[in-house]
C-alpha atoms as a PDB file:
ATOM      1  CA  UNK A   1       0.000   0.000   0.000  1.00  0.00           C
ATOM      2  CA  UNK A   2       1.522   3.462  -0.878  1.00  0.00           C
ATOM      3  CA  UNK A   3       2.351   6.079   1.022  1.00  0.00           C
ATOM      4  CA  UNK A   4      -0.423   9.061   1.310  1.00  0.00           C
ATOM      5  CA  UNK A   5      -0.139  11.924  -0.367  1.00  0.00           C
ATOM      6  CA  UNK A   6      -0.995  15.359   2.130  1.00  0.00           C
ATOM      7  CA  UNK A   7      -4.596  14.787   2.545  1.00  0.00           C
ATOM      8  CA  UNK A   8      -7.261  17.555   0.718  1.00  0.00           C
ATOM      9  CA  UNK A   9      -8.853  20.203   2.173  1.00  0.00           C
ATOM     10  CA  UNK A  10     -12.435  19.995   2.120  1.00  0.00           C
ATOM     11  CA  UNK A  11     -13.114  23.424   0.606  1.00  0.00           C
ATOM     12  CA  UNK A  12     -11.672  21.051  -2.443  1.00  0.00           C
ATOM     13  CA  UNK A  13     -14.949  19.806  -3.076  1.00  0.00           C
ATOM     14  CA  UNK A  14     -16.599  23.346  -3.747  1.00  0.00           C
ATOM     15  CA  UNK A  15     -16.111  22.751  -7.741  1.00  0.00           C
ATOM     16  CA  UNK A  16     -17.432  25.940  -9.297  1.00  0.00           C
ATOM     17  CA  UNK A  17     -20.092  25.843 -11.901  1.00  0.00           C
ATOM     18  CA  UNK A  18     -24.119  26.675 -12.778  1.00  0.00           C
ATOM     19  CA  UNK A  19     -24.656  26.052  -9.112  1.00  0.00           C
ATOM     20  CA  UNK A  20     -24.246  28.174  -5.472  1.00  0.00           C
ATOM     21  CA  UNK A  21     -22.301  26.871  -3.344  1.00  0.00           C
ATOM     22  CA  UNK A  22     -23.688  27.592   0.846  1.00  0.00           C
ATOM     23  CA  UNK A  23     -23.750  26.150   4.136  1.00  0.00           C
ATOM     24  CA  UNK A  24     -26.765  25.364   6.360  1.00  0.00           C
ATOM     25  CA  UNK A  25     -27.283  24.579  10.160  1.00  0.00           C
ATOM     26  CA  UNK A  26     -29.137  21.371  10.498  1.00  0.00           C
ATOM     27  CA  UNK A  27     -29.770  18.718  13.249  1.00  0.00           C
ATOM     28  CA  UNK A  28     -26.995  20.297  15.213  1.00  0.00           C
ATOM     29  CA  UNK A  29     -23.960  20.107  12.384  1.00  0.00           C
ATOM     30  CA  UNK A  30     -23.045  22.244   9.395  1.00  0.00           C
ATOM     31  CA  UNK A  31     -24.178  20.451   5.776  1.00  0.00           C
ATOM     32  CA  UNK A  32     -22.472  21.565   2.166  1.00  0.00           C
ATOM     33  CA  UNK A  33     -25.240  22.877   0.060  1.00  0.00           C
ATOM     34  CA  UNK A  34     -24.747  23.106  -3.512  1.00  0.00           C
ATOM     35  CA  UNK A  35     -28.181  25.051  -5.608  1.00  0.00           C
ATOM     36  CA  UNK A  36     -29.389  25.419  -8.724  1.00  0.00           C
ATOM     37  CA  UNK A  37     -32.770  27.147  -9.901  1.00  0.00           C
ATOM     38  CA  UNK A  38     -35.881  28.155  -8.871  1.00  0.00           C
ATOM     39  CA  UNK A  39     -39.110  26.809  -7.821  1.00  0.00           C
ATOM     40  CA  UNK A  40     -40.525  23.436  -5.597  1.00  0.00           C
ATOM     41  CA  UNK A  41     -37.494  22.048  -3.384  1.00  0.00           C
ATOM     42  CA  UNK A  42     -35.889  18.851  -4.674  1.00  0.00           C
ATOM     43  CA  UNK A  43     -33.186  17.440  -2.245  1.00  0.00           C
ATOM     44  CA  UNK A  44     -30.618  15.120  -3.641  1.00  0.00           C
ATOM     45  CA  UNK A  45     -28.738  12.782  -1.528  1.00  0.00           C
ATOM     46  CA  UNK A  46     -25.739  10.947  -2.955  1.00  0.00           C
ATOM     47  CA  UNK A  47     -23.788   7.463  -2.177  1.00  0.00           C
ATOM     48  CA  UNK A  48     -20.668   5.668  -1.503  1.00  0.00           C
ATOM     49  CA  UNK A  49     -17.876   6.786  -2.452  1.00  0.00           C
ATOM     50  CA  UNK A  50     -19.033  10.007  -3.845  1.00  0.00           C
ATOM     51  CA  UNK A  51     -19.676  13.590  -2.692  1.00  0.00           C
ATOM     52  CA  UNK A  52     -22.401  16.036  -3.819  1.00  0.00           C
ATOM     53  CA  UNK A  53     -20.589  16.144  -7.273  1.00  0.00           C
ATOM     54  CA  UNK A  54     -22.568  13.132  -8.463  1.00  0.00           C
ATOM     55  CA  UNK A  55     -25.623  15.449  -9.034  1.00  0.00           C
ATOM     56  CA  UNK A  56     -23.495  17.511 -11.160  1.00  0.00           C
ATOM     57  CA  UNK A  57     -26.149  17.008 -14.273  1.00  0.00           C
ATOM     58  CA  UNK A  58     -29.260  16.374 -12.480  1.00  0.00           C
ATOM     59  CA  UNK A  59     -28.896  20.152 -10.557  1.00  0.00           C
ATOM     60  CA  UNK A  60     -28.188  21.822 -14.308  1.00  0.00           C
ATOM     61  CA  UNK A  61     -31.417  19.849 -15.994  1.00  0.00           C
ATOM     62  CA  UNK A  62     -34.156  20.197 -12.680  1.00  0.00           C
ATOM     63  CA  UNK A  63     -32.903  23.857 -12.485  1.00  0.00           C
ATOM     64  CA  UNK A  64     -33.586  24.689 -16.287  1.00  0.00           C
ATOM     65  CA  UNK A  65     -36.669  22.376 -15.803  1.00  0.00           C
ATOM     66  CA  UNK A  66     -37.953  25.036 -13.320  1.00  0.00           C
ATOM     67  CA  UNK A  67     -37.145  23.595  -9.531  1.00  0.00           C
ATOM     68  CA  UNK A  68     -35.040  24.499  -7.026  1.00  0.00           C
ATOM     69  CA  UNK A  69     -32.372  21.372  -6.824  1.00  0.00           C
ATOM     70  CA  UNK A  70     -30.295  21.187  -3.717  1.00  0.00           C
ATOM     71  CA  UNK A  71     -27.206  18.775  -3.541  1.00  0.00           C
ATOM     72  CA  UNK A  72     -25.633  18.310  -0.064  1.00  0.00           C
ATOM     73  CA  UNK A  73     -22.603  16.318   1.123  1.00  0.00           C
ATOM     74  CA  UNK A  74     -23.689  14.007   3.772  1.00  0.00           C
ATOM     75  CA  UNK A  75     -22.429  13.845   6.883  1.00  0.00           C
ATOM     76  CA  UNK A  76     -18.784  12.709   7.183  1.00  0.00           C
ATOM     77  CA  UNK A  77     -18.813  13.501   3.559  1.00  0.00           C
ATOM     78  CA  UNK A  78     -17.032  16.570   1.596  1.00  0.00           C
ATOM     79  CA  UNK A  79     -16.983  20.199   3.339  1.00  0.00           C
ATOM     80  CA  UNK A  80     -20.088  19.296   5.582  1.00  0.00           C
ATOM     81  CA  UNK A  81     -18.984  18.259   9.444  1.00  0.00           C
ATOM     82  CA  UNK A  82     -17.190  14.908  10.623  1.00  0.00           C
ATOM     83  CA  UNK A  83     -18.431  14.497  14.088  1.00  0.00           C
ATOM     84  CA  UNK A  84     -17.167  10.905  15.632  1.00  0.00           C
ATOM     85  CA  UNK A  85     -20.746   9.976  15.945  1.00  0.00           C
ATOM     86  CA  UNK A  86     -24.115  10.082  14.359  1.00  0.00           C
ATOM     87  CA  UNK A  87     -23.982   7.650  11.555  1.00  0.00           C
ATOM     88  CA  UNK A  88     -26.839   5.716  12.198  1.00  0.00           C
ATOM     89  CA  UNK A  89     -29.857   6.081  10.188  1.00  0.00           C
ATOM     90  CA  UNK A  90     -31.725   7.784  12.830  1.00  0.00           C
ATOM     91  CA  UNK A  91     -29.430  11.043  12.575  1.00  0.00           C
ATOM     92  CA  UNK A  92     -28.690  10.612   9.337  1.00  0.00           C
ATOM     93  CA  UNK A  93     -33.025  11.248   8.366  1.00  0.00           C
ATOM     94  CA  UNK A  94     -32.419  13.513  11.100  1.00  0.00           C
ATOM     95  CA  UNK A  95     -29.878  15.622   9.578  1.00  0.00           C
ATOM     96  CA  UNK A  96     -31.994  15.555   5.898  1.00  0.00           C
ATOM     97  CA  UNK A  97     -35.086  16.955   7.511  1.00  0.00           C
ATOM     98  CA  UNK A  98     -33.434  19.333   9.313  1.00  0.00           C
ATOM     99  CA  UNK A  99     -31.925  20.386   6.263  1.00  0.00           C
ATOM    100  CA  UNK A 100     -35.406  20.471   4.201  1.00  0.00           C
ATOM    101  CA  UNK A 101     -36.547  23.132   7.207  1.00  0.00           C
ATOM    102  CA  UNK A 102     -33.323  24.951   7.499  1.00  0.00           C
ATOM    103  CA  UNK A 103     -33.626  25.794   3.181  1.00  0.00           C
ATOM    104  CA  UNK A 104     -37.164  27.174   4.314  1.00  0.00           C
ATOM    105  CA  UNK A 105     -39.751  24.847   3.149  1.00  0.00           C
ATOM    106  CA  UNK A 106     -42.392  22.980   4.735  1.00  0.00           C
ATOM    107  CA  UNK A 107     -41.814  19.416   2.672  1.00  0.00           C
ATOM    108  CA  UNK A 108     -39.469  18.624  -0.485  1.00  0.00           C
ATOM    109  CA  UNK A 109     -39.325  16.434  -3.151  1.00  0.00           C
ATOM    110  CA  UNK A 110     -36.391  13.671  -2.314  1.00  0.00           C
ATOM    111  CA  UNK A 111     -34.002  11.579  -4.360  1.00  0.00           C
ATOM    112  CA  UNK A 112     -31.013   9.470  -3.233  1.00  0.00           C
ATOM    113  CA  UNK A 113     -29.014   7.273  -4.342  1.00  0.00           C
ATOM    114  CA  UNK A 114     -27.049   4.021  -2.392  1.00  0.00           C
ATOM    115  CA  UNK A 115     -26.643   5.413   0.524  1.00  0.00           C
ATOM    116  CA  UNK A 116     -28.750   8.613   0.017  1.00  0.00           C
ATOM    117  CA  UNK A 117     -31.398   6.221  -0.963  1.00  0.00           C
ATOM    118  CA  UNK A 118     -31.871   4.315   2.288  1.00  0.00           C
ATOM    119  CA  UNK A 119     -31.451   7.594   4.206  1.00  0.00           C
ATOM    120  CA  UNK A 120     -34.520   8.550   2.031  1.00  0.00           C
ATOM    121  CA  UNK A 121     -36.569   5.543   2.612  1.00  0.00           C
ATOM    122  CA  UNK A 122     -35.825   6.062   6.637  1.00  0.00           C
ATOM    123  CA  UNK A 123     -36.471  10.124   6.335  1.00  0.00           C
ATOM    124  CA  UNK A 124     -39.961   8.746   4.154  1.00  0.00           C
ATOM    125  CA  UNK A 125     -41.331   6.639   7.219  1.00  0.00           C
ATOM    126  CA  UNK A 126     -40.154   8.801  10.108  1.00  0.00           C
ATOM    127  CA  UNK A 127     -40.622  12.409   8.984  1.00  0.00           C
ATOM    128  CA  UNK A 128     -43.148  11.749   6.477  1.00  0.00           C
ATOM    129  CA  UNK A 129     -44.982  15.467   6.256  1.00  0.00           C
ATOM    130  CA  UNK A 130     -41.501  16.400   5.309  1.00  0.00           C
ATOM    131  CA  UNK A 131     -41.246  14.278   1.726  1.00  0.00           C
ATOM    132  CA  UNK A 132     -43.447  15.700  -1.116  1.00  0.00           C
ATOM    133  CA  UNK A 133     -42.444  12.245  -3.504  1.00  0.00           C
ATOM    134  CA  UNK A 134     -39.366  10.155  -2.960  1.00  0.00           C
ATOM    135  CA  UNK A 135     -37.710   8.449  -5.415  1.00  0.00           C
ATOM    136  CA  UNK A 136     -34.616   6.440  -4.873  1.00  0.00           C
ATOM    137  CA  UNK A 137     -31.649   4.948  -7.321  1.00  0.00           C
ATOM    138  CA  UNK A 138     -30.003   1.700  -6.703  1.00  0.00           C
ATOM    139  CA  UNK A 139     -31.198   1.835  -3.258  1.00  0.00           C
ATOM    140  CA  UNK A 140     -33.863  -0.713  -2.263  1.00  0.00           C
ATOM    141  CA  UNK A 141     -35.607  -0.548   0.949  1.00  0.00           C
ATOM    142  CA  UNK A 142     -33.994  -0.866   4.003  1.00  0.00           C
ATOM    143  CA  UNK A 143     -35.820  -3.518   5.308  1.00  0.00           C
ATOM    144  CA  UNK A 144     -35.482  -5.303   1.792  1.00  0.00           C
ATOM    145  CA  UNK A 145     -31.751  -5.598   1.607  1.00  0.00           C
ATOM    146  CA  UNK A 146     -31.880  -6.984   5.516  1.00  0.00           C
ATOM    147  CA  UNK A 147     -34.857  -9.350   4.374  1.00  0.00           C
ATOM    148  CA  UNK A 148     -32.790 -10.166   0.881  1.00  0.00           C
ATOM    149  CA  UNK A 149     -29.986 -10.830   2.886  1.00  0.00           C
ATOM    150  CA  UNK A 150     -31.744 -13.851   4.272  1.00  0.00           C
ATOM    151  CA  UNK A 151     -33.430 -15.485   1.697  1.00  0.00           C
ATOM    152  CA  UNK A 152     -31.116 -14.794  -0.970  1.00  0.00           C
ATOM    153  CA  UNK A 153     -27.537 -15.900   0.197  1.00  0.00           C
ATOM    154  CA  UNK A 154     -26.459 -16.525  -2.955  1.00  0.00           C
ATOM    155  CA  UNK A 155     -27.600 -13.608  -4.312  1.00  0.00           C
ATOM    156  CA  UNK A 156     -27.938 -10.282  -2.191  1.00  0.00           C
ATOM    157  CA  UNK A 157     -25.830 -11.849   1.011  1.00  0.00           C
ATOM    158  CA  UNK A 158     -22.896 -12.617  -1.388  1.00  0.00           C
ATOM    159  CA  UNK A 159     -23.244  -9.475  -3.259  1.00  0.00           C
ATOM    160  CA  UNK A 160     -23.298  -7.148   0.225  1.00  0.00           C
ATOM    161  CA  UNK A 161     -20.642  -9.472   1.686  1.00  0.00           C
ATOM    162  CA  UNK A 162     -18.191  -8.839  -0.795  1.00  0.00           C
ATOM    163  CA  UNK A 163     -17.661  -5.149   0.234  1.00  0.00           C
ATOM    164  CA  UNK A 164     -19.428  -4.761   3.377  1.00  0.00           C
ATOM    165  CA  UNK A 165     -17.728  -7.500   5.800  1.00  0.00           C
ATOM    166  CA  UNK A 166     -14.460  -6.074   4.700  1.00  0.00           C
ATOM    167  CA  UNK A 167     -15.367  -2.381   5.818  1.00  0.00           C
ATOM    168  CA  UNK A 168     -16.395  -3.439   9.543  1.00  0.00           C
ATOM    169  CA  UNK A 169     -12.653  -4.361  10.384  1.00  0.00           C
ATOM    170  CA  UNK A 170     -10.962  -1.445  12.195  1.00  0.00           C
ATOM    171  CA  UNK A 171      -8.295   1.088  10.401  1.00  0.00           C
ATOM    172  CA  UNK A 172      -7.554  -0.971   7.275  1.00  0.00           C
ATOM    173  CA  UNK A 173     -10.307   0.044   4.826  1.00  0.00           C
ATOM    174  CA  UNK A 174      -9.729   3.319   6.289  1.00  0.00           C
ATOM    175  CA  UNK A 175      -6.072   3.277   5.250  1.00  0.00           C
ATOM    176  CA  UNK A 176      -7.087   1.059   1.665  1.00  0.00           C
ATOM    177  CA  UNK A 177      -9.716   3.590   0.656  1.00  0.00           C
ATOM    178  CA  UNK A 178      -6.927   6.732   0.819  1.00  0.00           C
ATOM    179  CA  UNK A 179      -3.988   4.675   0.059  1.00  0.00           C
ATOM    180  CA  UNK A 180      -2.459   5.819  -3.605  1.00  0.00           C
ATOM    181  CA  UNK A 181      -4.442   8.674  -4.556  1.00  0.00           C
ATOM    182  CA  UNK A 182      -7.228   6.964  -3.702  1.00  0.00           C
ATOM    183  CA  UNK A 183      -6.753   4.236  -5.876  1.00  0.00           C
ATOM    184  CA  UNK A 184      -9.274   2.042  -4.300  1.00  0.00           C
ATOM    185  CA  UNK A 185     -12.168   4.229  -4.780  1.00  0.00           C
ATOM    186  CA  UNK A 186     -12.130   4.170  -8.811  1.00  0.00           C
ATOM    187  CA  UNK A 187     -11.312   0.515  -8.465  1.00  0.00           C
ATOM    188  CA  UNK A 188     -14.925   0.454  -6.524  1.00  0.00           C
ATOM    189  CA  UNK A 189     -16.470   2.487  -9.602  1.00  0.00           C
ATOM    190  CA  UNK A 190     -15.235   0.770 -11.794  1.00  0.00           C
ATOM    191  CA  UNK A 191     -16.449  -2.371 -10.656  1.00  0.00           C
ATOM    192  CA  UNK A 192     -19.735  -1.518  -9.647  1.00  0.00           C
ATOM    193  CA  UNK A 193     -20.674   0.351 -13.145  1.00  0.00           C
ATOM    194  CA  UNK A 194     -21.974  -0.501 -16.085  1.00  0.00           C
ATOM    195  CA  UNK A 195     -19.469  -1.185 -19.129  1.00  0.00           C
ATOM    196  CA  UNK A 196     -20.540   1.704 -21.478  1.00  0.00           C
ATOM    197  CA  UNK A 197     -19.817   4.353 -18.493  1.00  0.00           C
ATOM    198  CA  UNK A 198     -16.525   3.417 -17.509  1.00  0.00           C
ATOM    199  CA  UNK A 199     -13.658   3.962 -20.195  1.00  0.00           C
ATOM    200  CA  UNK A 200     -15.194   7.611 -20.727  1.00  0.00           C
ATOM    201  CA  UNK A 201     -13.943  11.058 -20.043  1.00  0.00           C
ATOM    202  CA  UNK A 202     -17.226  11.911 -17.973  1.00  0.00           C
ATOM    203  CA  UNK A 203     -16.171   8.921 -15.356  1.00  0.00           C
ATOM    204  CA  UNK A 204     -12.609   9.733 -15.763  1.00  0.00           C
ATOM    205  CA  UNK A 205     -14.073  12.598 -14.108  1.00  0.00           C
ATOM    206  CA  UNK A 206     -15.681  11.418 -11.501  1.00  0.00           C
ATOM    207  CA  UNK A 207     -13.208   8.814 -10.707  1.00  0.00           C
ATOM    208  CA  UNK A 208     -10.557  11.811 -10.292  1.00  0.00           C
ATOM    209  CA  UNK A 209     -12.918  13.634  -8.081  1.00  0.00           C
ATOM    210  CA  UNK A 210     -14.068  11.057  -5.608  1.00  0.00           C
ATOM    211  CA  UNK A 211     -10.549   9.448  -5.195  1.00  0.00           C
ATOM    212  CA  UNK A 212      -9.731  13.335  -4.077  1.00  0.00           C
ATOM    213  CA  UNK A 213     -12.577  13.937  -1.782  1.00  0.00           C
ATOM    214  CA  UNK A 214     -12.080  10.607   0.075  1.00  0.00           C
ATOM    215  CA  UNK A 215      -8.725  11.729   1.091  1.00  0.00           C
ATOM    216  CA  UNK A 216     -10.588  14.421   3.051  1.00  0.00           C
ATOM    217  CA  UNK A 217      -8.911  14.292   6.463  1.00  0.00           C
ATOM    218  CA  UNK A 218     -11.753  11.490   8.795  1.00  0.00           C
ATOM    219  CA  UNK A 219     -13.900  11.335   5.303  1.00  0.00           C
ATOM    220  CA  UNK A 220     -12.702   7.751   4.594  1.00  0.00           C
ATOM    221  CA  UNK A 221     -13.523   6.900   8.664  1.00  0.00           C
ATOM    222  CA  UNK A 222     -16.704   8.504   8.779  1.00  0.00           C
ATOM    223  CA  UNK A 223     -18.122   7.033   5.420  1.00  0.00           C
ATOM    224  CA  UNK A 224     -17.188   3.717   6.642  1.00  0.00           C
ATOM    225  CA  UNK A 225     -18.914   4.054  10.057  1.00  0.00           C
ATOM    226  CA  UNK A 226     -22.479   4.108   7.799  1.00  0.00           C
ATOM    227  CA  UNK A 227     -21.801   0.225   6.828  1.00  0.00           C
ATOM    228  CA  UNK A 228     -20.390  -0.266  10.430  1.00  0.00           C
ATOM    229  CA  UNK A 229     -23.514   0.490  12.095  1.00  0.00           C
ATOM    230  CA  UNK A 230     -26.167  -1.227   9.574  1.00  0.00           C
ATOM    231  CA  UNK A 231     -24.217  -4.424  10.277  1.00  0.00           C
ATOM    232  CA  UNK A 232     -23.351  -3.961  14.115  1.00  0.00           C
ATOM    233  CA  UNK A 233     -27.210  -2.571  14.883  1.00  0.00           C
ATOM    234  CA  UNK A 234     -28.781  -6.152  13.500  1.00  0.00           C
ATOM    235  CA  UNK A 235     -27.320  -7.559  17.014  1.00  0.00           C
ATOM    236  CA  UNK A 236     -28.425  -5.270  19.027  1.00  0.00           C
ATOM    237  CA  UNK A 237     -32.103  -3.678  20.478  1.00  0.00           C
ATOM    238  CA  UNK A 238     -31.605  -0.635  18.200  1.00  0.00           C
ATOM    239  CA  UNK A 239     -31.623  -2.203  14.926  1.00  0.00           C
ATOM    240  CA  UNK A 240     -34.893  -4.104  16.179  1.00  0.00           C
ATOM    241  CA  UNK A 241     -36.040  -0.629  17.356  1.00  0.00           C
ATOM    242  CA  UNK A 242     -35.404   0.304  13.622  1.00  0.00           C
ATOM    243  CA  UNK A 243     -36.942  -1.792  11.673  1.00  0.00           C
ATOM    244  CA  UNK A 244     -39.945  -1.481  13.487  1.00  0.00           C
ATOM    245  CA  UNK A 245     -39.887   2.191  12.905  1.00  0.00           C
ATOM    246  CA  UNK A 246     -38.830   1.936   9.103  1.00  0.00           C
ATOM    247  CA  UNK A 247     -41.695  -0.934   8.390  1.00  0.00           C
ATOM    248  CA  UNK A 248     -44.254   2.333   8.274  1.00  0.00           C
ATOM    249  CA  UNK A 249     -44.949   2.122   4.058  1.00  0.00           C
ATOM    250  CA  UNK A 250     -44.981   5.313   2.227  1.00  0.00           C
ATOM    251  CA  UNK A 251     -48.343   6.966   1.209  1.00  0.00           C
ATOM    252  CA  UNK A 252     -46.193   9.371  -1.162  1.00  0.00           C
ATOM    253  CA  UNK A 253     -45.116   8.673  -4.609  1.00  0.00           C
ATOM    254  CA  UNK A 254     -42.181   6.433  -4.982  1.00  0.00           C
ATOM    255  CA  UNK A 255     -40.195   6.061  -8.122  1.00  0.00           C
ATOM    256  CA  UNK A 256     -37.323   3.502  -7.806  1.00  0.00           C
ATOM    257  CA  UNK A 257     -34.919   3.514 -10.666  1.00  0.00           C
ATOM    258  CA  UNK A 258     -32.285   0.376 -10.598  1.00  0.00           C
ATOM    259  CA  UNK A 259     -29.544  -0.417 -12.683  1.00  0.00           C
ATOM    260  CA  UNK A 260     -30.376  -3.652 -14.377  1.00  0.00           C
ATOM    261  CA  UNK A 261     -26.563  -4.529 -14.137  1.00  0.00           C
ATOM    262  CA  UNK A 262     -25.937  -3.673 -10.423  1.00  0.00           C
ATOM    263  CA  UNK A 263     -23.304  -6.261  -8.770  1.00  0.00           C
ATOM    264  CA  UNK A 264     -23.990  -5.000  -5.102  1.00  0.00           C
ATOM    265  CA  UNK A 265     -28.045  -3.908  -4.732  1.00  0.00           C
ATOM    266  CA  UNK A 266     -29.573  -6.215  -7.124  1.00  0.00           C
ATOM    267  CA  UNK A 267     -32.038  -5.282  -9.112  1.00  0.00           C
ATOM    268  CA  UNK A 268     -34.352  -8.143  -7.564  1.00  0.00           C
ATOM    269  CA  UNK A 269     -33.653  -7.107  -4.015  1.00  0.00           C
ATOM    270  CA  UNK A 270     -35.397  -3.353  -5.146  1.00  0.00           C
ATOM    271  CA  UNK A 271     -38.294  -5.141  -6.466  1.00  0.00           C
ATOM    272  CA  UNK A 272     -39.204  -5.990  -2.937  1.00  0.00           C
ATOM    273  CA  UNK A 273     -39.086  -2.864  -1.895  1.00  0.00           C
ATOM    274  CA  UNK A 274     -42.915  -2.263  -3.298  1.00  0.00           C
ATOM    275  CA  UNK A 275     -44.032  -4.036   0.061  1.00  0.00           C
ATOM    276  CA  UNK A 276     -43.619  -0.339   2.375  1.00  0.00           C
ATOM    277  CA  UNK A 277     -45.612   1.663  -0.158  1.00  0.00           C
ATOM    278  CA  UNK A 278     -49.142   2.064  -0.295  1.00  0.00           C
ATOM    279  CA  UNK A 279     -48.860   5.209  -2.464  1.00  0.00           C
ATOM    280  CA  UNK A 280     -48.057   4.618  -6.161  1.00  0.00           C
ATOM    281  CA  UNK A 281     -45.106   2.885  -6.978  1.00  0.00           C
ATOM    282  CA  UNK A 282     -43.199   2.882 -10.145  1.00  0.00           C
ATOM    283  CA  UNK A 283     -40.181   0.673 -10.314  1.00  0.00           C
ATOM    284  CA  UNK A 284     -38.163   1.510 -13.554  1.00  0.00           C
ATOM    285  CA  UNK A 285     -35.041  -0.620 -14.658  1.00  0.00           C
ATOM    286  CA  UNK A 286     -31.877   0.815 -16.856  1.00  0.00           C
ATOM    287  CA  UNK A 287     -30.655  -1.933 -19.025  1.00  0.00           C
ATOM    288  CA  UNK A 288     -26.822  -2.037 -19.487  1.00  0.00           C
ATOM    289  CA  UNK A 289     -26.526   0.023 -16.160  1.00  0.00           C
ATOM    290  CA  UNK A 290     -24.792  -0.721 -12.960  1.00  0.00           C
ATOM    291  CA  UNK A 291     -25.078   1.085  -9.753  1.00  0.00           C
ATOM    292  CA  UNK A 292     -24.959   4.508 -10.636  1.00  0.00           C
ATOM    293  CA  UNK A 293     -27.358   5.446 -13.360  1.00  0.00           C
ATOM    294  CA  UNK A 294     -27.357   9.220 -12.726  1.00  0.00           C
ATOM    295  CA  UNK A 295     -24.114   9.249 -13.924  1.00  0.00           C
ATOM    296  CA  UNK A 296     -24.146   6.065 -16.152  1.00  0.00           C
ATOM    297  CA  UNK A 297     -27.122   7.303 -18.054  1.00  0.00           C
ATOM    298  CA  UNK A 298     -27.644  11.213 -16.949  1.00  0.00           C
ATOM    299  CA  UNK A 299     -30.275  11.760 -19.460  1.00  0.00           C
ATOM    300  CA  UNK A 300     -32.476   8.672 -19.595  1.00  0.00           C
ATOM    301  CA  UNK A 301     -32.672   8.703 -15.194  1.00  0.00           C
ATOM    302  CA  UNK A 302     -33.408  12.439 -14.960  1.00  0.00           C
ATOM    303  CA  UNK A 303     -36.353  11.785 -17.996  1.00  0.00           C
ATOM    304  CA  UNK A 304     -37.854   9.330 -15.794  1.00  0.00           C
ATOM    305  CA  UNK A 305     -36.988  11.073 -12.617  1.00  0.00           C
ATOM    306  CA  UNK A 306     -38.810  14.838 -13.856  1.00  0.00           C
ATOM    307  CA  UNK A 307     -42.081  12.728 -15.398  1.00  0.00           C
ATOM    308  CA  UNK A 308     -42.150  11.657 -11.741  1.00  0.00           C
ATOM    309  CA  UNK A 309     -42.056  15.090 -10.180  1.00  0.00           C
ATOM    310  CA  UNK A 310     -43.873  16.934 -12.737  1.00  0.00           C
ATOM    311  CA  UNK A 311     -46.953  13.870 -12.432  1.00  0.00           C
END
């Protein structure tokens, strides 16, 4: 493993561009805000390992389509704060809704993605006057991928296994994720994308960008500790106290848009997820796409993704 290079600072990931660039107060820490436009509220949430800078096309194109997009780095993530705690999915709703009240509205449209996604889902079943329509990328339902996990060990267990065991050991992936540039991270992207996406100067791009913000002094540590507690809470009362909590189905619109391709949520674990909605549900699939399809396939996922806000 390489030697590090000095580490980032997070200001790094304020790329300029169409977009304003802020800071909120929100469930007592400070969140990166990135805006475009004008209009109804649409938070976006990103993944692992990324920053706000996945959004990059989806703020230009809801902006010009007449909303008011706001990206945010997630806690632990980019220029928002690192505290050592707080990464359960509890705080981490916590810290969206606060946001959606500290930007001055009384509910928002929300999308996420991976991670974003699930912290979506939660924010969905425990703040739900908050979420105008929810729609979530390669992100099934919480409660799915813990379900999946079970009766599909050759399929969802193995998948989740083959990343997520490996992150709960202590320092290492910390260490692997920076090590060389941040090596490891593109190695990730490339391996959990779609074949017509990687090779190209747009995830070149990316690649170069999220290798740099994972470097982010206690970003690698703090993105980690999301994967930590999902697997640590299924032992204990909390992650009982969780489920029950997260098992309340959405009466909003949900649009869930999966990669047909992805190695790590599959596309048949997100199909479950119709089981905590009782509003309507569409479940749209990307063929040739892995786990990122806002980046994979920019134009095709925000097409889907406006019919669902405009209907």
């Amino acid at each position: 493993m390489g030697r590090e290079a000095p580490r980032p600072e997070p200001s790094s990931v304020r790329v300029p561009g169409p977009w304003r660039h802020g800071s909120v107060s929100a469930n007592g820490i400070r969140l990166h805000t990135v805006e475009a436009g004008q209009g109804p509220l649409v938070v976006l949430l990103h993944g692992f390992p990324e920053f706000w800078w996945s959004w990059r096309h989806q703020l230009v194109a809801l902006a010009a389509a007449g909303f008011r997009a706001v990206a945010v780095d997630l806690r632990g993530y980019g220029d928002s704060d690192k505290p050592p705690r707080g990464y359960d999915l509890w705080t981490l709703a916590g810290d969206v809704a606060g946001l959606i009240r500290a930007l001055g509205e009384p509910k928002a449209h929300v999308v996420g993605h991976d991670w974003g996604g699930i912290i979506a889902w939660t924010l969905t079943a425990l703040h739900p006057r908050l979420v105008r329509t929810l729609t979530v990328l390669d992100a099934p339902h919480p409660l799915a991928i813990r379900g999946s996990a079970v009766r599909d060990p050759r399929g969802q267990l193995r998948a989740t296994a083959s990343y997520a065991l490996g992150f709960q050991l202590p320092r290492w992936p910390e260490r692997s994720l920076r090590a060389d540039d941040g090596a490891r991270v593109e190695r990730i992207m490339r391996a959990w994308s779609g074949p017509d996406w990687v090779g190209t100067p747009d995830f070149a791009e990316a690649a170069r960008r999220n290798r740099e913000a994972m470097r982010i002094s206690t970003v690698a540590h703090c993105c980690l500790e999301y994967y930590r507690w999902a697997l640590r809470s299924q032992f204990r009362a909390e992650g009982r106290r969780f489920a029950a909590a997260v098992a309340r189905p959405a009466e909003v619109p949900v649009l869930q848009v999966h990669g047909a391709d992805d190695p790590c949520l599959l596309e048949r674990t997100a199909q479950v997820s119709s089981r905590w909605v009782t509003g309507p549900f569409v479940h749209h699939v990307l063929p040739g796409t892995g786990h990122f399809p806002h980046q994979e396939r920019p134009e095709a996922t925000t097409e889907v993704v406006l019919e669902h806000l405009r209907g």
